[in-house]
N, C-alpha and C. Protein backbone atom coordinates (compact mmCIF):
# COMPACT_ATOMS: atom_id res chain seq x y z
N UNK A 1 -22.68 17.26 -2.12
CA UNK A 1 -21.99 16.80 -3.30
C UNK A 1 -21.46 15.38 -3.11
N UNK A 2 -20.82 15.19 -2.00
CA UNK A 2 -20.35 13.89 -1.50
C UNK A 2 -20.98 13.39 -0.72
N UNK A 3 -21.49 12.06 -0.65
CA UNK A 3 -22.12 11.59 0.25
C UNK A 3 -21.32 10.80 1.91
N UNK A 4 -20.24 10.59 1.19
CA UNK A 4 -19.30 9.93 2.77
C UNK A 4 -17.83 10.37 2.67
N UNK A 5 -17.03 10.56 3.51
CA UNK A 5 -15.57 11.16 3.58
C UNK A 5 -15.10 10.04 2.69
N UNK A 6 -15.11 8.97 2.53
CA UNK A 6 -14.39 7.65 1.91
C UNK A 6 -14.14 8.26 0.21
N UNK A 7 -15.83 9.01 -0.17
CA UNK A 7 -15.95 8.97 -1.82
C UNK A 7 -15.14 10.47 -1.77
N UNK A 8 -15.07 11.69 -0.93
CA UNK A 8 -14.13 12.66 -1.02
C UNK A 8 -13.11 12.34 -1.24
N UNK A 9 -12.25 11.24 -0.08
CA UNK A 9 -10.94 10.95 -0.41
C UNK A 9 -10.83 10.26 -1.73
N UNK A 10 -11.32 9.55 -2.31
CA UNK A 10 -11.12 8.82 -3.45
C UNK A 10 -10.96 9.73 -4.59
N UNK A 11 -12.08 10.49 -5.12
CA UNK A 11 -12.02 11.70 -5.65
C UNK A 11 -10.49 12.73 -5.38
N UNK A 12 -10.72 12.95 -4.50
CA UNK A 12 -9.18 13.94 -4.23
C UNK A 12 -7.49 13.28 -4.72
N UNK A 13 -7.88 11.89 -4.26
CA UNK A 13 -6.59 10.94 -4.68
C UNK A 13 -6.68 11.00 -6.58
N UNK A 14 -7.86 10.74 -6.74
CA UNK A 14 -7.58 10.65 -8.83
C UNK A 14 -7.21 11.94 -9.17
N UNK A 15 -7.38 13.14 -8.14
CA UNK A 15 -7.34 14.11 -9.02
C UNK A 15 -5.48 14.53 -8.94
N UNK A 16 -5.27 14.17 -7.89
CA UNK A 16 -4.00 13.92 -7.47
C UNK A 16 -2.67 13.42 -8.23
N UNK A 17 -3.35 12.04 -8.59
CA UNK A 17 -2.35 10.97 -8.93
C UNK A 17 -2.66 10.29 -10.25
N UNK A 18 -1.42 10.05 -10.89
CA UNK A 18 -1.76 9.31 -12.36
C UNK A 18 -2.44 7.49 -12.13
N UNK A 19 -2.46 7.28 -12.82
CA UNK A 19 -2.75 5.55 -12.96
C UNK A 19 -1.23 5.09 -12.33
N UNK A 20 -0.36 5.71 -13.58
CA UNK A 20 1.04 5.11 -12.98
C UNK A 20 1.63 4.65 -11.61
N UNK A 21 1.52 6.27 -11.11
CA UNK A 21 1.92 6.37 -9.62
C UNK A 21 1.17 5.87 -8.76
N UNK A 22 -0.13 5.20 -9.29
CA UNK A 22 -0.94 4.44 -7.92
C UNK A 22 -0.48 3.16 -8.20
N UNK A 23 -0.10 2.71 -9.41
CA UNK A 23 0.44 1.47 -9.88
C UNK A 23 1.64 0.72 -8.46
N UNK A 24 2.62 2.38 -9.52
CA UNK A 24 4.17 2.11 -8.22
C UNK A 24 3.75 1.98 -7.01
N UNK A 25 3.26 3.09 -6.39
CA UNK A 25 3.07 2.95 -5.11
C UNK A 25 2.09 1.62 -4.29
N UNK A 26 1.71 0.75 -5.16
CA UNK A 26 0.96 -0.65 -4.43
C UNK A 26 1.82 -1.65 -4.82
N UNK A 27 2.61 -1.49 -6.09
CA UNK A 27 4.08 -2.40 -6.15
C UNK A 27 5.00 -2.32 -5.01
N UNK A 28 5.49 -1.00 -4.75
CA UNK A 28 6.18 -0.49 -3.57
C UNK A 28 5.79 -1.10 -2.22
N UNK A 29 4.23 -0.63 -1.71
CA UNK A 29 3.52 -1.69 -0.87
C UNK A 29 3.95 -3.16 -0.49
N UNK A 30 3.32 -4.01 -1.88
CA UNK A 30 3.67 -5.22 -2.08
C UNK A 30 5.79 -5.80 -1.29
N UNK A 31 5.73 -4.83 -2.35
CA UNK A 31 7.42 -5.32 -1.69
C UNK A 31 7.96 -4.91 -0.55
N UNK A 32 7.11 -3.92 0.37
CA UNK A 32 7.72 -3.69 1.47
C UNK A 32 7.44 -4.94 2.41
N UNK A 33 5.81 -5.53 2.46
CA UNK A 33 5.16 -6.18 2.98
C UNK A 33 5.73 -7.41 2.54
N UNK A 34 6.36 -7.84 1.90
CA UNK A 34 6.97 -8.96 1.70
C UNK A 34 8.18 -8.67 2.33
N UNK A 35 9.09 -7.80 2.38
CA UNK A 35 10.45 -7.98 2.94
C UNK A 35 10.43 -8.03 4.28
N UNK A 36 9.35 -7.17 5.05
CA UNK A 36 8.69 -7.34 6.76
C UNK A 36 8.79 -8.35 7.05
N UNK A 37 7.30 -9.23 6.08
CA UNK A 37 6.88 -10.38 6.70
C UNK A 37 8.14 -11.04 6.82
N UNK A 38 9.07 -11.65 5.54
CA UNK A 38 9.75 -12.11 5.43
C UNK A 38 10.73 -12.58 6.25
N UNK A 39 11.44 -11.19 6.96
CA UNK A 39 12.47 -10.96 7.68
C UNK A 39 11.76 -11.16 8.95
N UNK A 40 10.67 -10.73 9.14
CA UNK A 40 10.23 -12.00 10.67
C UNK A 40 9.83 -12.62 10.27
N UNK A 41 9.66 -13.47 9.79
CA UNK A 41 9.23 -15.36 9.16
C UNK A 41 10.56 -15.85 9.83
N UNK A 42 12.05 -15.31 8.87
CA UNK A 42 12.94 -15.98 8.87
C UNK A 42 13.87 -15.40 10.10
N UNK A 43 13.53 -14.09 11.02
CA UNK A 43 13.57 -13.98 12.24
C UNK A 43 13.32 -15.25 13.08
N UNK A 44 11.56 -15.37 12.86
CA UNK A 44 11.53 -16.99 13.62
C UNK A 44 12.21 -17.85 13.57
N UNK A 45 12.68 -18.80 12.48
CA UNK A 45 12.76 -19.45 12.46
C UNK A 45 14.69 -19.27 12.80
N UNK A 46 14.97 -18.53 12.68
CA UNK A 46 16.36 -18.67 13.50
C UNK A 46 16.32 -18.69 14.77
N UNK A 47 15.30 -18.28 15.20
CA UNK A 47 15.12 -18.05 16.88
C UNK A 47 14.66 -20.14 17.54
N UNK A 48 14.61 -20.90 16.32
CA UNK A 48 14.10 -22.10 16.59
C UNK A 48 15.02 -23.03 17.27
């Protein structure tokens, strides 16, 4: 039916999750990955 684990998981995730909640959750992403980087960016540069 499936040809590779990648197209199972993908499949299993839509059946899962709305549009919405994949929305939030890569907004969520986004802003975690910015406050990380961030806070060691500006880690460094206090360490200067």
């Amino acid at each position: 039916m499936f040809e590779s684990l990648d197209e199972q998981m993908k499949h299993d995730d839509d059946e899962t999750s709305t549009p919405k909640e994949r929305l939030l959750k890569w907004v969520l992403v986004g802003i975690v990955s910015v406050l990380l980087f961030g806070g060691l960016y500006m880690g460094v540069r206090l360490l200067e």
